[in-house]
PDB file of N, CA and C in Angstrom:
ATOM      1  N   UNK A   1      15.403 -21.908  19.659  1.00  0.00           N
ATOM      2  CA  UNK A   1      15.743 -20.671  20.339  1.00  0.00           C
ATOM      3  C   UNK A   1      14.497 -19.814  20.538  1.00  0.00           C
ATOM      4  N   UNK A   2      13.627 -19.428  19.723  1.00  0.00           N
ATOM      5  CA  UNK A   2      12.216 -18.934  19.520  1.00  0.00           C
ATOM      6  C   UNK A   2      11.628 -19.754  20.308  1.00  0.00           C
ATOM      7  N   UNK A   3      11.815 -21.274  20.444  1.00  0.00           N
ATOM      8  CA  UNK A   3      10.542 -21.336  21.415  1.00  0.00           C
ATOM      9  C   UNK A   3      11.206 -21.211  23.202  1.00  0.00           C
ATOM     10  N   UNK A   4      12.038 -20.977  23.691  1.00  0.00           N
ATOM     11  CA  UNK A   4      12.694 -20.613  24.924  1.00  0.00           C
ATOM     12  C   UNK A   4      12.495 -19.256  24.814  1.00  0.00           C
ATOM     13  N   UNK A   5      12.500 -18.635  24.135  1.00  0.00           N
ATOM     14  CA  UNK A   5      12.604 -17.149  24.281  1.00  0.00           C
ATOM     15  C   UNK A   5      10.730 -16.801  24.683  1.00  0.00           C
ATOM     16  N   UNK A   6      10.208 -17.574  23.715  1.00  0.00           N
ATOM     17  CA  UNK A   6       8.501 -17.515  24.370  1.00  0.00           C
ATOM     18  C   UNK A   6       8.229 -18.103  25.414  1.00  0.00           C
ATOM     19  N   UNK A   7       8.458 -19.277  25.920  1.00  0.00           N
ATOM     20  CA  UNK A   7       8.214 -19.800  27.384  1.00  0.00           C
ATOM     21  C   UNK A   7       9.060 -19.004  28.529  1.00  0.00           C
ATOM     22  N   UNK A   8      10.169 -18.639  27.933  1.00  0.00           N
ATOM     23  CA  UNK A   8      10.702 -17.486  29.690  1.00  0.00           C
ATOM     24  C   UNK A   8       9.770 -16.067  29.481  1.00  0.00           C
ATOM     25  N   UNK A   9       9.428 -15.558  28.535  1.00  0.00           N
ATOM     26  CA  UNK A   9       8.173 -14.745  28.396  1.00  0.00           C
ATOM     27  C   UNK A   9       7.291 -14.845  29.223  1.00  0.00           C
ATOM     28  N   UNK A  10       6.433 -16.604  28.690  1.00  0.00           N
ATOM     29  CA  UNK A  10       5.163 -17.070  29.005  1.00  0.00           C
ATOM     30  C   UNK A  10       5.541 -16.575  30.684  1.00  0.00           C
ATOM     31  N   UNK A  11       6.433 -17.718  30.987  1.00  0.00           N
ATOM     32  CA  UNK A  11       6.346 -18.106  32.097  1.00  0.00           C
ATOM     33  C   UNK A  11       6.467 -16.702  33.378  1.00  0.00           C
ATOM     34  N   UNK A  12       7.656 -15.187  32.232  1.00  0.00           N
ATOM     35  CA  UNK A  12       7.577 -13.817  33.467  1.00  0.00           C
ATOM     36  C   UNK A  12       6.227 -13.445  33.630  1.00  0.00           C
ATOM     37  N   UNK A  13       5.337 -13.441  32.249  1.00  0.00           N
ATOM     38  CA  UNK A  13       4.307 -12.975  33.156  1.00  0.00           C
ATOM     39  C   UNK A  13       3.201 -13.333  33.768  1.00  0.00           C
ATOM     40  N   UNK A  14       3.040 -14.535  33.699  1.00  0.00           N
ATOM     41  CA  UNK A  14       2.695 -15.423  34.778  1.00  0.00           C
ATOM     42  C   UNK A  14       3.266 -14.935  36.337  1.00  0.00           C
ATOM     43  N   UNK A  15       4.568 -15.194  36.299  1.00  0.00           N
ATOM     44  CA  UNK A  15       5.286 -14.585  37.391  1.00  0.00           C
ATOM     45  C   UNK A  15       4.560 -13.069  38.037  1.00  0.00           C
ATOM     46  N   UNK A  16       4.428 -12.327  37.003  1.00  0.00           N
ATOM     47  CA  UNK A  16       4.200 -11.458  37.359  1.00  0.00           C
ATOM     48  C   UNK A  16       2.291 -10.885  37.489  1.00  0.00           C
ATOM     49  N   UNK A  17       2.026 -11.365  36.867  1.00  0.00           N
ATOM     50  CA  UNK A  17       0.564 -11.732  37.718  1.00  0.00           C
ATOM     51  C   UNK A  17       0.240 -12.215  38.963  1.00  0.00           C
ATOM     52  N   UNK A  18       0.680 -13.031  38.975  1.00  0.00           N
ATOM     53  CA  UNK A  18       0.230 -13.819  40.547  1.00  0.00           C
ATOM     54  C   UNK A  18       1.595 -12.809  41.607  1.00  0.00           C
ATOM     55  N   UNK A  19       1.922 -11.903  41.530  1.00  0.00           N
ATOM     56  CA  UNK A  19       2.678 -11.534  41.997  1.00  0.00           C
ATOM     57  C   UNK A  19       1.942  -9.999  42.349  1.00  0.00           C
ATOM     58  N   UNK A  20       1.479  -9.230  41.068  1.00  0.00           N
ATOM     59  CA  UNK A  20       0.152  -8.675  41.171  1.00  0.00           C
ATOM     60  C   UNK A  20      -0.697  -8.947  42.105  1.00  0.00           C
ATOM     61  N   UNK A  21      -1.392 -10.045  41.816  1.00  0.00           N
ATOM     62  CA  UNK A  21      -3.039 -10.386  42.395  1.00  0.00           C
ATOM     63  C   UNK A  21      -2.391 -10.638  44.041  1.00  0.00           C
ATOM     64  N   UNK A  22      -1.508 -11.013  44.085  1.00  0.00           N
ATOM     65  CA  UNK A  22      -0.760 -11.088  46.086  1.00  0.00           C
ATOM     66  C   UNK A  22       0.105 -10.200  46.342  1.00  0.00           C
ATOM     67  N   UNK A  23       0.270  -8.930  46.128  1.00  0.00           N
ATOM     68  CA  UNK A  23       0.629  -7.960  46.434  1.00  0.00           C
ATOM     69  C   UNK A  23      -0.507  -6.615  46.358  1.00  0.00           C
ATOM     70  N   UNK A  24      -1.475  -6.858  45.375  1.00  0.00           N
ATOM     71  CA  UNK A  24      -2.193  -5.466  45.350  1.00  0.00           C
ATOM     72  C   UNK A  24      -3.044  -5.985  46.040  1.00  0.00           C
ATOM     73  N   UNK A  25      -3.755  -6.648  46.923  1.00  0.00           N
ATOM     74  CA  UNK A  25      -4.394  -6.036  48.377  1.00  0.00           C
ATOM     75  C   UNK A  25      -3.645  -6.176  49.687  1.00  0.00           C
ATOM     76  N   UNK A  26      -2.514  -6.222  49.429  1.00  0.00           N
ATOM     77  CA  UNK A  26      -1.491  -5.889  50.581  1.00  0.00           C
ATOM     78  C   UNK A  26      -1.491  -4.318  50.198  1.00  0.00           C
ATOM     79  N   UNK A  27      -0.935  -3.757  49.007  1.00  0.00           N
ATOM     80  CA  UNK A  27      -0.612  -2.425  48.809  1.00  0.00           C
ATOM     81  C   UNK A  27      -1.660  -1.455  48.887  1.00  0.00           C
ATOM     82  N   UNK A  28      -2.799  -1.818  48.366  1.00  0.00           N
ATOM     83  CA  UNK A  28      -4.229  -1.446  49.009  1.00  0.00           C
ATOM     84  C   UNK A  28      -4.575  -1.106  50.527  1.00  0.00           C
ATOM     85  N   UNK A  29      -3.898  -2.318  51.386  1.00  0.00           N
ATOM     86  CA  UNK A  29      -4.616  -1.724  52.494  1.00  0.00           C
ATOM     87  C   UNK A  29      -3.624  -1.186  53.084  1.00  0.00           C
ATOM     88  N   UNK A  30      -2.329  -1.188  52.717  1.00  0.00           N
ATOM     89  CA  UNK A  30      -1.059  -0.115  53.038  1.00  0.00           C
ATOM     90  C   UNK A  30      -1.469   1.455  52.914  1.00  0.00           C
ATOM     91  N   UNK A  31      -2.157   1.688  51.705  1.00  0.00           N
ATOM     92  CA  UNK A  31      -2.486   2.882  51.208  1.00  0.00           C
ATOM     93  C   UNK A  31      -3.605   3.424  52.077  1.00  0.00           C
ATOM     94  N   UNK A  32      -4.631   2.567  52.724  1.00  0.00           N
ATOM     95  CA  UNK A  32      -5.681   3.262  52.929  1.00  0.00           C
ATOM     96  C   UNK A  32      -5.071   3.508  54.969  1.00  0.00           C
ATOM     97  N   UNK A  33      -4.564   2.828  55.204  1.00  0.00           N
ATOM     98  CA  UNK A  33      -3.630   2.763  56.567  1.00  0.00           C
ATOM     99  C   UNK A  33      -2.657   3.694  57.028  1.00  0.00           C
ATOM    100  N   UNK A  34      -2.229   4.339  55.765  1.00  0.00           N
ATOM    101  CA  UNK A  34      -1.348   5.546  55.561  1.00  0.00           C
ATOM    102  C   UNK A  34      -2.072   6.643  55.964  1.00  0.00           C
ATOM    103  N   UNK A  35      -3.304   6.974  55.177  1.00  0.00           N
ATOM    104  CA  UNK A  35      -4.264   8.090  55.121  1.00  0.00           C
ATOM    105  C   UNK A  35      -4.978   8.265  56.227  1.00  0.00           C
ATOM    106  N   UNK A  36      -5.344   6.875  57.378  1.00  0.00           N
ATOM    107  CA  UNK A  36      -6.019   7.380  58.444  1.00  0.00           C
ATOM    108  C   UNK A  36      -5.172   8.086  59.533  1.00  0.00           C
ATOM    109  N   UNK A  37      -3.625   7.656  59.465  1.00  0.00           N
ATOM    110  CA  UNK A  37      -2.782   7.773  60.390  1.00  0.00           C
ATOM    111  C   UNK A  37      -2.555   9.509  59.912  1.00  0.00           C
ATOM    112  N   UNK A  38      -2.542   9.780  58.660  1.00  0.00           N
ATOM    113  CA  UNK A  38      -2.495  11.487  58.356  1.00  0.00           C
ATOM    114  C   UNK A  38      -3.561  12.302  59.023  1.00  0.00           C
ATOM    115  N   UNK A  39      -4.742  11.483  58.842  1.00  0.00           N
ATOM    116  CA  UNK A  39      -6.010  12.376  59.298  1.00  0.00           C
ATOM    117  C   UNK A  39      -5.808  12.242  60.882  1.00  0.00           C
ATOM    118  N   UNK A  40      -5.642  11.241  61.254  1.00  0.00           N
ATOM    119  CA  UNK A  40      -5.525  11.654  62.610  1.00  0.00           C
ATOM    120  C   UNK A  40      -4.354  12.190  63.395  1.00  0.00           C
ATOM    121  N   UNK A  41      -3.753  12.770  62.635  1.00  0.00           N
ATOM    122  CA  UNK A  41      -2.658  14.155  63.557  1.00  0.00           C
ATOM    123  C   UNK A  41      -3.335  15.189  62.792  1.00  0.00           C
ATOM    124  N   UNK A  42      -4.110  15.440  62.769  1.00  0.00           N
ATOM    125  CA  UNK A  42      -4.775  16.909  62.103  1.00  0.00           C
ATOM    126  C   UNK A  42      -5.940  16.921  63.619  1.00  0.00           C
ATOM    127  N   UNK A  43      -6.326  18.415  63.607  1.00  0.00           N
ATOM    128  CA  UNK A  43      -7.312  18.602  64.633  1.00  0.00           C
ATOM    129  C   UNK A  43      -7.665  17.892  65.644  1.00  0.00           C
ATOM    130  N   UNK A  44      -9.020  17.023  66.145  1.00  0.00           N
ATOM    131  CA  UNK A  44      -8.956  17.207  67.455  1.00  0.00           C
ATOM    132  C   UNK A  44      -7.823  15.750  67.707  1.00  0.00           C
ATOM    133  N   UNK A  45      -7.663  15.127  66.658  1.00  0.00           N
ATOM    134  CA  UNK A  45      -6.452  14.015  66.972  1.00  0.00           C
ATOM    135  C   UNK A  45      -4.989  14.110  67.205  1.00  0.00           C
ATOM    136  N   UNK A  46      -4.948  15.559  66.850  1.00  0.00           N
ATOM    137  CA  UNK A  46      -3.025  16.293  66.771  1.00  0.00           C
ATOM    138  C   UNK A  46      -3.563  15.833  68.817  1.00  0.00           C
ATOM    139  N   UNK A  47      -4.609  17.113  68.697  1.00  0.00           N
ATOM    140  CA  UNK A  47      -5.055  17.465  70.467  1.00  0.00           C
ATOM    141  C   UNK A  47      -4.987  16.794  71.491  1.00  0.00           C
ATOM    142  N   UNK A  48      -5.297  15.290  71.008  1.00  0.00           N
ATOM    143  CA  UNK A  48      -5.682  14.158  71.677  1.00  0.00           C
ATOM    144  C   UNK A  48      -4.097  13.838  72.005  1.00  0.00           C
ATOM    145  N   UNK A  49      -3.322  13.328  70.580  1.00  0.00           N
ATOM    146  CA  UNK A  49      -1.883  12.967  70.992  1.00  0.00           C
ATOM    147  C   UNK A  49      -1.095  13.890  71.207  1.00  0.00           C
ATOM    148  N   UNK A  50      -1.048  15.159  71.502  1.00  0.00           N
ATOM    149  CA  UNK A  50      -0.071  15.746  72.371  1.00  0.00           C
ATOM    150  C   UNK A  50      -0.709  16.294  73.873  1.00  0.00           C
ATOM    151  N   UNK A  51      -1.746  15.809  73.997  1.00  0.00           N
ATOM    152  CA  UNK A  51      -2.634  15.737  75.660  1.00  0.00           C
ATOM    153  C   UNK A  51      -1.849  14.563  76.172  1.00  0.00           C
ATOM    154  N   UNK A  52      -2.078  13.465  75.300  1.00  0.00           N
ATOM    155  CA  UNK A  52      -1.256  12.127  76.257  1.00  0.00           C
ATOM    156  C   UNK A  52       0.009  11.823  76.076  1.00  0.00           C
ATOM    157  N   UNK A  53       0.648  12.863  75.093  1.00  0.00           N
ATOM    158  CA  UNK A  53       1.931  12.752  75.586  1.00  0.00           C
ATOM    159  C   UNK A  53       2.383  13.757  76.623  1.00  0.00           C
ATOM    160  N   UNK A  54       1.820  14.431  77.025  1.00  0.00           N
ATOM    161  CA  UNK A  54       2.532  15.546  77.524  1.00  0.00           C
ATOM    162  C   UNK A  54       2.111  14.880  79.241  1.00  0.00           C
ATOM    163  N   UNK A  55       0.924  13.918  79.243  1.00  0.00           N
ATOM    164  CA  UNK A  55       0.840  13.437  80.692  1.00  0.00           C
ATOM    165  C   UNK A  55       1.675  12.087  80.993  1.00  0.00           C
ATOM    166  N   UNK A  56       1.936  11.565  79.509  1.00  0.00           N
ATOM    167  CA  UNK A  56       2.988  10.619  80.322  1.00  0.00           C
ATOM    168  C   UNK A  56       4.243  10.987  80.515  1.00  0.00           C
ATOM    169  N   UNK A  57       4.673  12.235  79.990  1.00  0.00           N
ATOM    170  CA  UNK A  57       6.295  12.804  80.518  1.00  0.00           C
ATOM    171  C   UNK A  57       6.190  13.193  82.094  1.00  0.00           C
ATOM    172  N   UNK A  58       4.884  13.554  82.617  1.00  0.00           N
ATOM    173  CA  UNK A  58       5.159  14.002  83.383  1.00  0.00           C
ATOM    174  C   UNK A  58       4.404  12.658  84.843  1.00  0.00           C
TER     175      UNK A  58
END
């Protein structure tokens, strides 16, 4: 019983490593993809996208 209880152990975090190491530079470049899209609706990028929206309504 002790040794099943250590190999489904062994084996979660294993699981959960390689699950880690292929997800955190997905979530990494999620994060840094987030932050440019913030900076650019601030100043002259708000300016920029409501200039070209306002010429394709019309």
């Amino acid at each position: 019983m002790t040794a099943s209880i250590l190999a489904s152990t062994a084996s979660g975090l294993r699981l959960a490593l390689i699950s880690a190491m292929l997800l955190g530079p997905l979530v990494t470049l999620g994060a840094m993809h987030s932050n440019e899209v913030a900076v650019a609706k601030r100043g002259a990028g708000l300016l920029l996208f409501v200039s070209l929206q306002r010429q394709s309504m019309s």
